[in-house]
PDB file of N, CA and C in Angstrom:
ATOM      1  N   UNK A   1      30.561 109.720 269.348  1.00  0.00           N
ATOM      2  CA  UNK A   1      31.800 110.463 269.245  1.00  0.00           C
ATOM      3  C   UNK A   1      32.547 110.489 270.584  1.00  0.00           C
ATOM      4  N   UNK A   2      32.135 110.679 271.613  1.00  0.00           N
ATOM      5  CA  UNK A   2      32.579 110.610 273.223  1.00  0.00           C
ATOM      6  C   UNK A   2      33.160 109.431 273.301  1.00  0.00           C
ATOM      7  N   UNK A   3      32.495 108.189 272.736  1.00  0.00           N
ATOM      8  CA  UNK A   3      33.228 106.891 273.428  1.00  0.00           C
ATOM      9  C   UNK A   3      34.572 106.773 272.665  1.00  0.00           C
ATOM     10  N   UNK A   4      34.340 107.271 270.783  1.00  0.00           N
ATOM     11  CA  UNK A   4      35.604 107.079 270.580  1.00  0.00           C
ATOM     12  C   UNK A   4      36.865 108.055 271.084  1.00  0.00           C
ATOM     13  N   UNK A   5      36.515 108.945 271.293  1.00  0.00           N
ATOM     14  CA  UNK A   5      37.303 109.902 272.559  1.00  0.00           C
ATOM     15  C   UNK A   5      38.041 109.671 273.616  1.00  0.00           C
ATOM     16  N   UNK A   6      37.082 108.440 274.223  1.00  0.00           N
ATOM     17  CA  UNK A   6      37.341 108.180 275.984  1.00  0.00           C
ATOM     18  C   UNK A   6      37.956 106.583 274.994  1.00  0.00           C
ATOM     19  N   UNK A   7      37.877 105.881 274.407  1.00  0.00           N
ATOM     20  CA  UNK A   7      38.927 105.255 273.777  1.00  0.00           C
ATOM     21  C   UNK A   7      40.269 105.309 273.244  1.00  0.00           C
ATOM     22  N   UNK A   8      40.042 106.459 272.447  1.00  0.00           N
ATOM     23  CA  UNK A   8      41.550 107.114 272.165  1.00  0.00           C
ATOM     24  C   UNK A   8      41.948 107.577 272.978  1.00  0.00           C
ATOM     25  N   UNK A   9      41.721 108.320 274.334  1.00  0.00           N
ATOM     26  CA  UNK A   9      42.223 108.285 275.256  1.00  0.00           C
ATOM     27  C   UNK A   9      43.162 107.203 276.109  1.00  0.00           C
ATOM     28  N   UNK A  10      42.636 105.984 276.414  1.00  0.00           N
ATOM     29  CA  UNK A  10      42.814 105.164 277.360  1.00  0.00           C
ATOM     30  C   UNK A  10      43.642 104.620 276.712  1.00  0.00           C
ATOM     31  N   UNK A  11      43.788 103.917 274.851  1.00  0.00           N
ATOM     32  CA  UNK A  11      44.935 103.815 274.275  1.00  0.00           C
ATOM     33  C   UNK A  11      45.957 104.317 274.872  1.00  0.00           C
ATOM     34  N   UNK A  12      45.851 105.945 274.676  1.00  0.00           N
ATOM     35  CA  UNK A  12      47.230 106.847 274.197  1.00  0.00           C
ATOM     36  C   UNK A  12      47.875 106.436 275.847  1.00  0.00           C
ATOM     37  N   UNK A  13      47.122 106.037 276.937  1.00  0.00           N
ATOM     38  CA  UNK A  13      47.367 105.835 278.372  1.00  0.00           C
ATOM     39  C   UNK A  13      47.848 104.676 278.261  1.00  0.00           C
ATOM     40  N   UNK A  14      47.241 103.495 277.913  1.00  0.00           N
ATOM     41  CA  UNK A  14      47.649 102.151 278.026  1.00  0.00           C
ATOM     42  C   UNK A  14      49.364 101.770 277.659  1.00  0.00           C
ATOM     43  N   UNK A  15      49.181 102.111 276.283  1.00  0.00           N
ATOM     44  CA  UNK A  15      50.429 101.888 274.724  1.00  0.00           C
ATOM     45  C   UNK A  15      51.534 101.786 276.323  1.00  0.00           C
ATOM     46  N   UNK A  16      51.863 103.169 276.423  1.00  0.00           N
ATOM     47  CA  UNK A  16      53.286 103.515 277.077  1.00  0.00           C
ATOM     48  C   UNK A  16      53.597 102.656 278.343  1.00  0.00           C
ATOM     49  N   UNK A  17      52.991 101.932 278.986  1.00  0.00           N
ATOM     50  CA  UNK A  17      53.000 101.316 280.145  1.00  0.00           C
ATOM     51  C   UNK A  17      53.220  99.982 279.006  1.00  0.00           C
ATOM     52  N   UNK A  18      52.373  99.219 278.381  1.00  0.00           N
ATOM     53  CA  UNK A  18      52.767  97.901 277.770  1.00  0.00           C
ATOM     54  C   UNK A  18      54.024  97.907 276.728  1.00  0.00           C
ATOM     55  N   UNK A  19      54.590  99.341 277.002  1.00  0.00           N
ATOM     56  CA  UNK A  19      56.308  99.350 275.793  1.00  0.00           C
ATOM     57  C   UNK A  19      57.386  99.929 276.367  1.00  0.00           C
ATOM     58  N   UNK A  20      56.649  99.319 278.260  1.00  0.00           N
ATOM     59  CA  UNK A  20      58.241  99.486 278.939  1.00  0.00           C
ATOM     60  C   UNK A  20      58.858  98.449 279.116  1.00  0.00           C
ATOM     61  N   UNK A  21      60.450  98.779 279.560  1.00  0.00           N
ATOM     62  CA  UNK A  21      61.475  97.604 279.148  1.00  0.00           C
ATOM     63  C   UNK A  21      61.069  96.474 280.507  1.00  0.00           C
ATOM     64  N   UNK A  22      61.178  95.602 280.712  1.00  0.00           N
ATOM     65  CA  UNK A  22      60.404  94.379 281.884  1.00  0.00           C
ATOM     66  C   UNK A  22      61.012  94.648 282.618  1.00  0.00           C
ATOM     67  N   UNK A  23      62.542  94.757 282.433  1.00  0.00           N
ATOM     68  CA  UNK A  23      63.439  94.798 283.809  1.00  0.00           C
ATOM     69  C   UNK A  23      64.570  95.885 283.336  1.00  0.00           C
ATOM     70  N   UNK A  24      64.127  96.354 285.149  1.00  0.00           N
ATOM     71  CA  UNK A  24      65.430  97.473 285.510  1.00  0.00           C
ATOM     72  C   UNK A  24      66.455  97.465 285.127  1.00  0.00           C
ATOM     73  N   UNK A  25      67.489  97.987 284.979  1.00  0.00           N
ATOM     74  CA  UNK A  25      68.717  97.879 284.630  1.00  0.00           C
ATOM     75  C   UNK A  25      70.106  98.369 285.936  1.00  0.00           C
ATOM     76  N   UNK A  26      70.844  98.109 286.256  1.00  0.00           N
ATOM     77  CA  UNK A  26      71.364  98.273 287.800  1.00  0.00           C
ATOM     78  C   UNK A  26      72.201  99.195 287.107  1.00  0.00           C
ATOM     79  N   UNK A  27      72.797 100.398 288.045  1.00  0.00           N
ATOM     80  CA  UNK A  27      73.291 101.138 287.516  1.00  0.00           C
ATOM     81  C   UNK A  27      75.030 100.902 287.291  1.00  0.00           C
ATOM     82  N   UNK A  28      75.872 101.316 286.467  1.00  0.00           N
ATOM     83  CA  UNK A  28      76.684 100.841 286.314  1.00  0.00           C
ATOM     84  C   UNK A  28      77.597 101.629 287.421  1.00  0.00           C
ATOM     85  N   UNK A  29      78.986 100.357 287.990  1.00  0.00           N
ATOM     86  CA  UNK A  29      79.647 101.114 288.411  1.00  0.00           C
ATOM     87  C   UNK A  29      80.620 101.906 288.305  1.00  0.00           C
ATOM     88  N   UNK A  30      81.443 102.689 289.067  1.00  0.00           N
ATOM     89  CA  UNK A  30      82.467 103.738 288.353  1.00  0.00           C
ATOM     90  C   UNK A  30      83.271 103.155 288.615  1.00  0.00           C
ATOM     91  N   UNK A  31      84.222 103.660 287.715  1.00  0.00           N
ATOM     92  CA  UNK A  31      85.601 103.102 287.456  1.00  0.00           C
ATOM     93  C   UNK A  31      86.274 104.094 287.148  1.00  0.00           C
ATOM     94  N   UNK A  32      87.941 103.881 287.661  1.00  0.00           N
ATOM     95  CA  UNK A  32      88.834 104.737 287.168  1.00  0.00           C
ATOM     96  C   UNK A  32      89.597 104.394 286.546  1.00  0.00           C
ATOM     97  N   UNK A  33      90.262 105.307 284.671  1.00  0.00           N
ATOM     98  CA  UNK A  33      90.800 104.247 284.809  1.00  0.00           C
ATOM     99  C   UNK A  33      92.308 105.472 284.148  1.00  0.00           C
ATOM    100  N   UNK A  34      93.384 105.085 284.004  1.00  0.00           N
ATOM    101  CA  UNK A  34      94.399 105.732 284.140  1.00  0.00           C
ATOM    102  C   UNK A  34      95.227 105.321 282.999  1.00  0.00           C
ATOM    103  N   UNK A  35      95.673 105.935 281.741  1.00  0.00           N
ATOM    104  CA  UNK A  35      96.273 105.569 280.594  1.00  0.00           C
ATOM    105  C   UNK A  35      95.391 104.288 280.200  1.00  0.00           C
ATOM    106  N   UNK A  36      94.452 104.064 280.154  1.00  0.00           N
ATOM    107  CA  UNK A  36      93.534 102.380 279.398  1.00  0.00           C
ATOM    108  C   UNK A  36      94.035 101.337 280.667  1.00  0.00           C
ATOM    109  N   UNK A  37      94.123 101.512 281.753  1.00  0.00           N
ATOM    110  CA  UNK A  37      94.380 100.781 282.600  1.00  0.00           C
ATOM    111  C   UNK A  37      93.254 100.726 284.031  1.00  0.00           C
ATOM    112  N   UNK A  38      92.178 100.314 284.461  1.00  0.00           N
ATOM    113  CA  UNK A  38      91.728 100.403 285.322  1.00  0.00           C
ATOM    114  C   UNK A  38      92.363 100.361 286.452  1.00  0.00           C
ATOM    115  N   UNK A  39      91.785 102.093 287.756  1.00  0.00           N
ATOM    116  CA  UNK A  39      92.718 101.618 288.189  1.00  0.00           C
ATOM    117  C   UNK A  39      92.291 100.713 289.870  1.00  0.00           C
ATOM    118  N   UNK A  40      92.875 100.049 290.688  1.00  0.00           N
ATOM    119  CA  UNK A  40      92.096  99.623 291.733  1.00  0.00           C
ATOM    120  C   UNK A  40      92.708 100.683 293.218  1.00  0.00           C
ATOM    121  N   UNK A  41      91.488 100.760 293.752  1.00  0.00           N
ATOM    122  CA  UNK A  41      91.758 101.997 294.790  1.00  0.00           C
ATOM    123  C   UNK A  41      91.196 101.117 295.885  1.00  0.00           C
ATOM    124  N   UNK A  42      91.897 101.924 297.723  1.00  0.00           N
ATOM    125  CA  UNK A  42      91.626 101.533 298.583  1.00  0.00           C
ATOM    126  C   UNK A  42      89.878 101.572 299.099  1.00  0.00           C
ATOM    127  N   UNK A  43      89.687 102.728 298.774  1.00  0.00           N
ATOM    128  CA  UNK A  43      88.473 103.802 298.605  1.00  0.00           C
ATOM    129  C   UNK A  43      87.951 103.801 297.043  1.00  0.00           C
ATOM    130  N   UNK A  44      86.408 102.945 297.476  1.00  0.00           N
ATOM    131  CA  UNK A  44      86.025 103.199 295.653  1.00  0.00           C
ATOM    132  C   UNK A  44      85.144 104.410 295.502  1.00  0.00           C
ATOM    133  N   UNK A  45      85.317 104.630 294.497  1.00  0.00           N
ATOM    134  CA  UNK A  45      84.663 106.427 293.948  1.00  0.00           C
ATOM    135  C   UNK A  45      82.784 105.482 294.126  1.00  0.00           C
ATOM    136  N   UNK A  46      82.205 107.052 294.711  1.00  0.00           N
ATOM    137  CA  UNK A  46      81.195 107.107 295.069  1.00  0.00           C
ATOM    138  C   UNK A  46      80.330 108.020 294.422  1.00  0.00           C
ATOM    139  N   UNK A  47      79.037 108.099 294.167  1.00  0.00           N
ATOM    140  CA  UNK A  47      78.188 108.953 294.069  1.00  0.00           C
ATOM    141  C   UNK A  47      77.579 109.403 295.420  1.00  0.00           C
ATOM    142  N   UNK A  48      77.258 110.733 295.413  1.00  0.00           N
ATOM    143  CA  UNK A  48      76.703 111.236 296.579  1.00  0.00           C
ATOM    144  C   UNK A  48      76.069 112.838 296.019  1.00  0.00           C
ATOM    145  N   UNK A  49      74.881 112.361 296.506  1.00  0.00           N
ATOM    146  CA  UNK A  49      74.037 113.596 296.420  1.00  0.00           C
ATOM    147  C   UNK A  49      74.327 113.938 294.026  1.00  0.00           C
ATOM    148  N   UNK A  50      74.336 113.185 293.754  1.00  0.00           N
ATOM    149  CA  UNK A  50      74.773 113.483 291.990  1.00  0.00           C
ATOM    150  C   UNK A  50      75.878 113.800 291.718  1.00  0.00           C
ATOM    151  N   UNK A  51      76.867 113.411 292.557  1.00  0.00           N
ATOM    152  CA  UNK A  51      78.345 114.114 292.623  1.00  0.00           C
ATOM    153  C   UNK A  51      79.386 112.642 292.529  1.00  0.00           C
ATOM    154  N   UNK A  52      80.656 112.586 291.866  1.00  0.00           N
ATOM    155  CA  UNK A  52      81.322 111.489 291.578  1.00  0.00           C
ATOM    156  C   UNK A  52      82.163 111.864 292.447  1.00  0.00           C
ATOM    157  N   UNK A  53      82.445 111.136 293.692  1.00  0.00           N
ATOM    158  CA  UNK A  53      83.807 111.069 294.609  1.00  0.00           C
ATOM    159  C   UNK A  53      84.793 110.765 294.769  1.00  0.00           C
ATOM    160  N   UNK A  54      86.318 111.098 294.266  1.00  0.00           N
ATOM    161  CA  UNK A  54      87.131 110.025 293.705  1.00  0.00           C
ATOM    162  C   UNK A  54      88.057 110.021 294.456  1.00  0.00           C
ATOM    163  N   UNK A  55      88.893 108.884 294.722  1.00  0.00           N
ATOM    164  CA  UNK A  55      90.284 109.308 295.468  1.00  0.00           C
ATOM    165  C   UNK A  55      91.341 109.550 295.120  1.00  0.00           C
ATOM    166  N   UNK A  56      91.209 110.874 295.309  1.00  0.00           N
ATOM    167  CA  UNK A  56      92.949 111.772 295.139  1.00  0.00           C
ATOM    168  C   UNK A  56      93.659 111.263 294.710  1.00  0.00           C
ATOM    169  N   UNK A  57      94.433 110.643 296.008  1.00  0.00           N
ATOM    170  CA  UNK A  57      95.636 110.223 296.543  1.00  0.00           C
ATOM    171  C   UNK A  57      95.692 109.078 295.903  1.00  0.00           C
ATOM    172  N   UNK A  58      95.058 107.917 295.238  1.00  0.00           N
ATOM    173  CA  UNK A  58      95.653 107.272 294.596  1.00  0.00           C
ATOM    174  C   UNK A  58      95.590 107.109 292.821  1.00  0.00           C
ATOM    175  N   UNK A  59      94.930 108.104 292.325  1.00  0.00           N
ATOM    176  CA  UNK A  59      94.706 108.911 291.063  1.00  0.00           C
ATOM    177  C   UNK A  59      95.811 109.567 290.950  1.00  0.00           C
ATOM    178  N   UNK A  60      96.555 110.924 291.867  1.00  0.00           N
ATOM    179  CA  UNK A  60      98.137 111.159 291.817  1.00  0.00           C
ATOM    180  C   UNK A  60      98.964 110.321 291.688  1.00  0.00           C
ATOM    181  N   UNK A  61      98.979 109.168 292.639  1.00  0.00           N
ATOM    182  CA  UNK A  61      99.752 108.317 292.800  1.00  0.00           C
ATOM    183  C   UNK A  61     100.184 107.330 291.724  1.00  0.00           C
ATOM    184  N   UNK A  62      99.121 107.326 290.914  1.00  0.00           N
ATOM    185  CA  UNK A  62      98.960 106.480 289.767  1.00  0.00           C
ATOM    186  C   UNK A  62      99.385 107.428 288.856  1.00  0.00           C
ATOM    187  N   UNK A  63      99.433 108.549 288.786  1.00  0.00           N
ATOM    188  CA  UNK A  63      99.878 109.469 287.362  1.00  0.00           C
ATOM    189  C   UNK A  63     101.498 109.864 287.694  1.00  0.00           C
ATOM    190  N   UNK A  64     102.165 109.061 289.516  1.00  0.00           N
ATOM    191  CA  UNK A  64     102.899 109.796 289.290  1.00  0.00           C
ATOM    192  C   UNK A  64     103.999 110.803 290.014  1.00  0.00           C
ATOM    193  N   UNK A  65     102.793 111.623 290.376  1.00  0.00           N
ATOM    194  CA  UNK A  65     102.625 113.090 291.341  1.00  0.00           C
ATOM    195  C   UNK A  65     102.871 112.855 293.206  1.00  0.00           C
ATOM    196  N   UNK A  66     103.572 113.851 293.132  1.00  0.00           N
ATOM    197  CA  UNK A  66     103.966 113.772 294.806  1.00  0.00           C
ATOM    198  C   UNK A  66     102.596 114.456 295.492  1.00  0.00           C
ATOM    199  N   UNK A  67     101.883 113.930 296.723  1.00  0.00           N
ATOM    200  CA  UNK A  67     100.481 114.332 297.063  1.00  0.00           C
ATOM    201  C   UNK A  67     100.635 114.687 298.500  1.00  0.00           C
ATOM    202  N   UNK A  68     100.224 116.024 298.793  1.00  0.00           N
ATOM    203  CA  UNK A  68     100.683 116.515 300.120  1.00  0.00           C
ATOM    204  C   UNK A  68      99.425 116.963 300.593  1.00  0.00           C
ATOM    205  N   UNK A  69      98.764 116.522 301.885  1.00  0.00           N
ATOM    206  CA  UNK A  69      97.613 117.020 302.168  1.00  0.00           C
ATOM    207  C   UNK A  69      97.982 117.867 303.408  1.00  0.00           C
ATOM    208  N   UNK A  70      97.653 118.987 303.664  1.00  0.00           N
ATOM    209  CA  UNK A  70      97.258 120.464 304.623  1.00  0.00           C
ATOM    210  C   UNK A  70      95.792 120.154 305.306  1.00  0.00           C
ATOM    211  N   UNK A  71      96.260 119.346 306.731  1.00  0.00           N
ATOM    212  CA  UNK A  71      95.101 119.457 307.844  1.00  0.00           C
ATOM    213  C   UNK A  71      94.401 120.685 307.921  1.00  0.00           C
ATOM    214  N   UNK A  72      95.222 121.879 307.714  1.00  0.00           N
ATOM    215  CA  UNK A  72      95.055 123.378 308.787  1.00  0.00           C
ATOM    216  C   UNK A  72      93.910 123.971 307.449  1.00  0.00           C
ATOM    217  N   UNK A  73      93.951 123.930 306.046  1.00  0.00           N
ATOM    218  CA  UNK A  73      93.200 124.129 305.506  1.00  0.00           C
ATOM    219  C   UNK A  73      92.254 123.371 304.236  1.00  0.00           C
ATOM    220  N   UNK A  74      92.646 122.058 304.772  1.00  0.00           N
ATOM    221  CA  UNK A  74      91.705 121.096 304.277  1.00  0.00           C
ATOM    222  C   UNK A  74      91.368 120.692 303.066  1.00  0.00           C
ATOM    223  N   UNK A  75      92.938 121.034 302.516  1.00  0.00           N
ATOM    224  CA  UNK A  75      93.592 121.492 300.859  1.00  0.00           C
ATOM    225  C   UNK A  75      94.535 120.285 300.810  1.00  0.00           C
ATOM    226  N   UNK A  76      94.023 119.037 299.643  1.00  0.00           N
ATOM    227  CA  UNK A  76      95.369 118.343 298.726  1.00  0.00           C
ATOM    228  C   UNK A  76      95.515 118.663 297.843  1.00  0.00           C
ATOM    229  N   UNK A  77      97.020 118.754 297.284  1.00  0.00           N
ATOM    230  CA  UNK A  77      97.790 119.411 296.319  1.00  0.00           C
ATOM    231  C   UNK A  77      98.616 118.143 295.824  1.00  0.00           C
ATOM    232  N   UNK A  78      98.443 117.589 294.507  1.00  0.00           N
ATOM    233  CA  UNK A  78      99.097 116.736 293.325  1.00  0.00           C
ATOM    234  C   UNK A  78      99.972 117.920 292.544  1.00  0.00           C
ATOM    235  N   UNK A  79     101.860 117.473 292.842  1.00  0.00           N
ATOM    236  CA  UNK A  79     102.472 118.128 291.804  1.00  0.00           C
ATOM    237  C   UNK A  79     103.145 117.188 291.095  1.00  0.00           C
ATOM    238  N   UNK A  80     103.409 117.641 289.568  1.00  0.00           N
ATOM    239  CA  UNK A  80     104.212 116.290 288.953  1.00  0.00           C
ATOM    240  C   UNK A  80     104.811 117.703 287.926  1.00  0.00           C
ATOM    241  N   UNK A  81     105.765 117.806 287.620  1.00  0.00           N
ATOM    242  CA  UNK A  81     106.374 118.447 287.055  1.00  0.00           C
ATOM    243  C   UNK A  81     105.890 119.681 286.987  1.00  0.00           C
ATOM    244  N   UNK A  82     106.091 120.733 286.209  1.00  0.00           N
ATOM    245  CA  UNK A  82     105.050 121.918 285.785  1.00  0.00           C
ATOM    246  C   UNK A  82     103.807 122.219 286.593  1.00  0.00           C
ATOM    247  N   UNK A  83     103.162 121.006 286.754  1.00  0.00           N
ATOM    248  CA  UNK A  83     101.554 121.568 286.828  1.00  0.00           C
ATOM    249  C   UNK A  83     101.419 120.845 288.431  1.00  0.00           C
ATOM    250  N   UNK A  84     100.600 121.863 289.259  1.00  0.00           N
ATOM    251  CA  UNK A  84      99.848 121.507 290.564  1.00  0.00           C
ATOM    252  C   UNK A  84      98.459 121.729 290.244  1.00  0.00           C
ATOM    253  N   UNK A  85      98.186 120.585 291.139  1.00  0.00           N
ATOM    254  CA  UNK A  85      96.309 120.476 291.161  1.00  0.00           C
ATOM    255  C   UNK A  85      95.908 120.593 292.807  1.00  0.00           C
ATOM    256  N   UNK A  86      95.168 121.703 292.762  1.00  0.00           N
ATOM    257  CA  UNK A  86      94.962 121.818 294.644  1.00  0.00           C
ATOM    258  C   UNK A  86      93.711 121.875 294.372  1.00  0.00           C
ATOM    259  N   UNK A  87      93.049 121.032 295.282  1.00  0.00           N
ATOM    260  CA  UNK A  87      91.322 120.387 295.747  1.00  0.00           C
ATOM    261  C   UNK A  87      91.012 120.621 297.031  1.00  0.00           C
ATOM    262  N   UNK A  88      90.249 121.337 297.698  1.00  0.00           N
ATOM    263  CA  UNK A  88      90.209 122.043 298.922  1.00  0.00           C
ATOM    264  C   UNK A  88      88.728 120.750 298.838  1.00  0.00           C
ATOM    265  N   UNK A  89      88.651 120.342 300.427  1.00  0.00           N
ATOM    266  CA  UNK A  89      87.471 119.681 300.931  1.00  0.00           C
ATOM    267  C   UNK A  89      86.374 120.824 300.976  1.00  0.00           C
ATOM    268  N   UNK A  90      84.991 120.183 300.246  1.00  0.00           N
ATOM    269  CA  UNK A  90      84.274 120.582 299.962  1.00  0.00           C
ATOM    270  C   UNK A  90      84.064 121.748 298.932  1.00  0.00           C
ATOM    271  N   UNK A  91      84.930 121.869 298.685  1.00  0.00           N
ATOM    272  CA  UNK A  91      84.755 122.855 297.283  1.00  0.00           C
ATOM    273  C   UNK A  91      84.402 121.924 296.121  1.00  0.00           C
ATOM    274  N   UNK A  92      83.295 122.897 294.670  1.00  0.00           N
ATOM    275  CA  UNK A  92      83.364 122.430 293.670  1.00  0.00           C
ATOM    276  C   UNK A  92      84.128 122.088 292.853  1.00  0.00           C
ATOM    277  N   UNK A  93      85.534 122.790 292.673  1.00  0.00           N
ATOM    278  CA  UNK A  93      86.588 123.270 292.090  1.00  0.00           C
ATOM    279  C   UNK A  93      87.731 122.602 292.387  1.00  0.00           C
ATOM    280  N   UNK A  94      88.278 122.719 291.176  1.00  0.00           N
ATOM    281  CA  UNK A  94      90.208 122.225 291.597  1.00  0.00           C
ATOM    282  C   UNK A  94      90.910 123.856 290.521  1.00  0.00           C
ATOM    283  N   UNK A  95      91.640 123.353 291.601  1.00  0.00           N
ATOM    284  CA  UNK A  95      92.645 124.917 290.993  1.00  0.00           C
ATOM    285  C   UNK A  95      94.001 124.002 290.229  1.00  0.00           C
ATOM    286  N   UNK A  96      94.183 124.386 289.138  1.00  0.00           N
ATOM    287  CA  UNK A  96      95.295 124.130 287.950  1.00  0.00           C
ATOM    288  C   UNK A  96      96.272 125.489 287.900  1.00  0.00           C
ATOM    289  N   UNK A  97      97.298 125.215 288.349  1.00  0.00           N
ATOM    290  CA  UNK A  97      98.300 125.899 288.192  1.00  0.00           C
ATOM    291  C   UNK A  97      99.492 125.044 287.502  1.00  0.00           C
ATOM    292  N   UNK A  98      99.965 125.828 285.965  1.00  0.00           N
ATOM    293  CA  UNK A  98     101.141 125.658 285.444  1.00  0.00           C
ATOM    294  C   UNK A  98     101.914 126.434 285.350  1.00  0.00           C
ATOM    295  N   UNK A  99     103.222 126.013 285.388  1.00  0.00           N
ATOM    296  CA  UNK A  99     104.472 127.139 285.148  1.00  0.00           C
ATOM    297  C   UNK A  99     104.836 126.703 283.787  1.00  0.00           C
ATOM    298  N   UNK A 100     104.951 127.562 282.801  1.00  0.00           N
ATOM    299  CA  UNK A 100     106.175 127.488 281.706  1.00  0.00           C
ATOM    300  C   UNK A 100     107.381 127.916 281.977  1.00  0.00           C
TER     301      UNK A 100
END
């Protein structure tokens, strides 16, 4: 009874290692893309630390939006009609402000 034990064991160990895929898969890269249009940037969006890095300034630019960046508090602001989008460096957050 033990050996078939320490058998069904070493199975249930073996199986999962001989029904992995052979080869890695590379991870895909990011893309932006803007109305079904990919878009191409100076600066390509990055991962860092699990975080997607994108560039602003030419994501506004592409939708549009006039893009004003504030040295003194480290805040860009995209406005295009109605709505501003302000992204402070290093914050999680973007602030959405619309006027009706």
């Amino acid at each position: 009874m033990k050996k078939i034990w320490t058998l069904l064991f070493a199975v249930m160990l073996i199986v999962p290692l001989v029904l992995q895929p052979a080869t890695a898969q590379a991870a895909k890269a990011i893309t932006i893309n803007v109305d079904g249009v990919q878009l191409k940037t100076d600066q390509p969006p990055a991962m860092i630390q699990g975080r997607v890095m994108l560039p602003l300034r030419a994501i506004f630019e592409a939708l549009n939006a006039s893009v004003n960046w504030n040295p003194k508090t480290q805040t860009v602001t995209g406005i295009k009609g109605d709505t501003t989008v302000v992204s402070r460096l290093n914050r999680r957050q973007l602030l959405l402000i619309t006027r009706q």
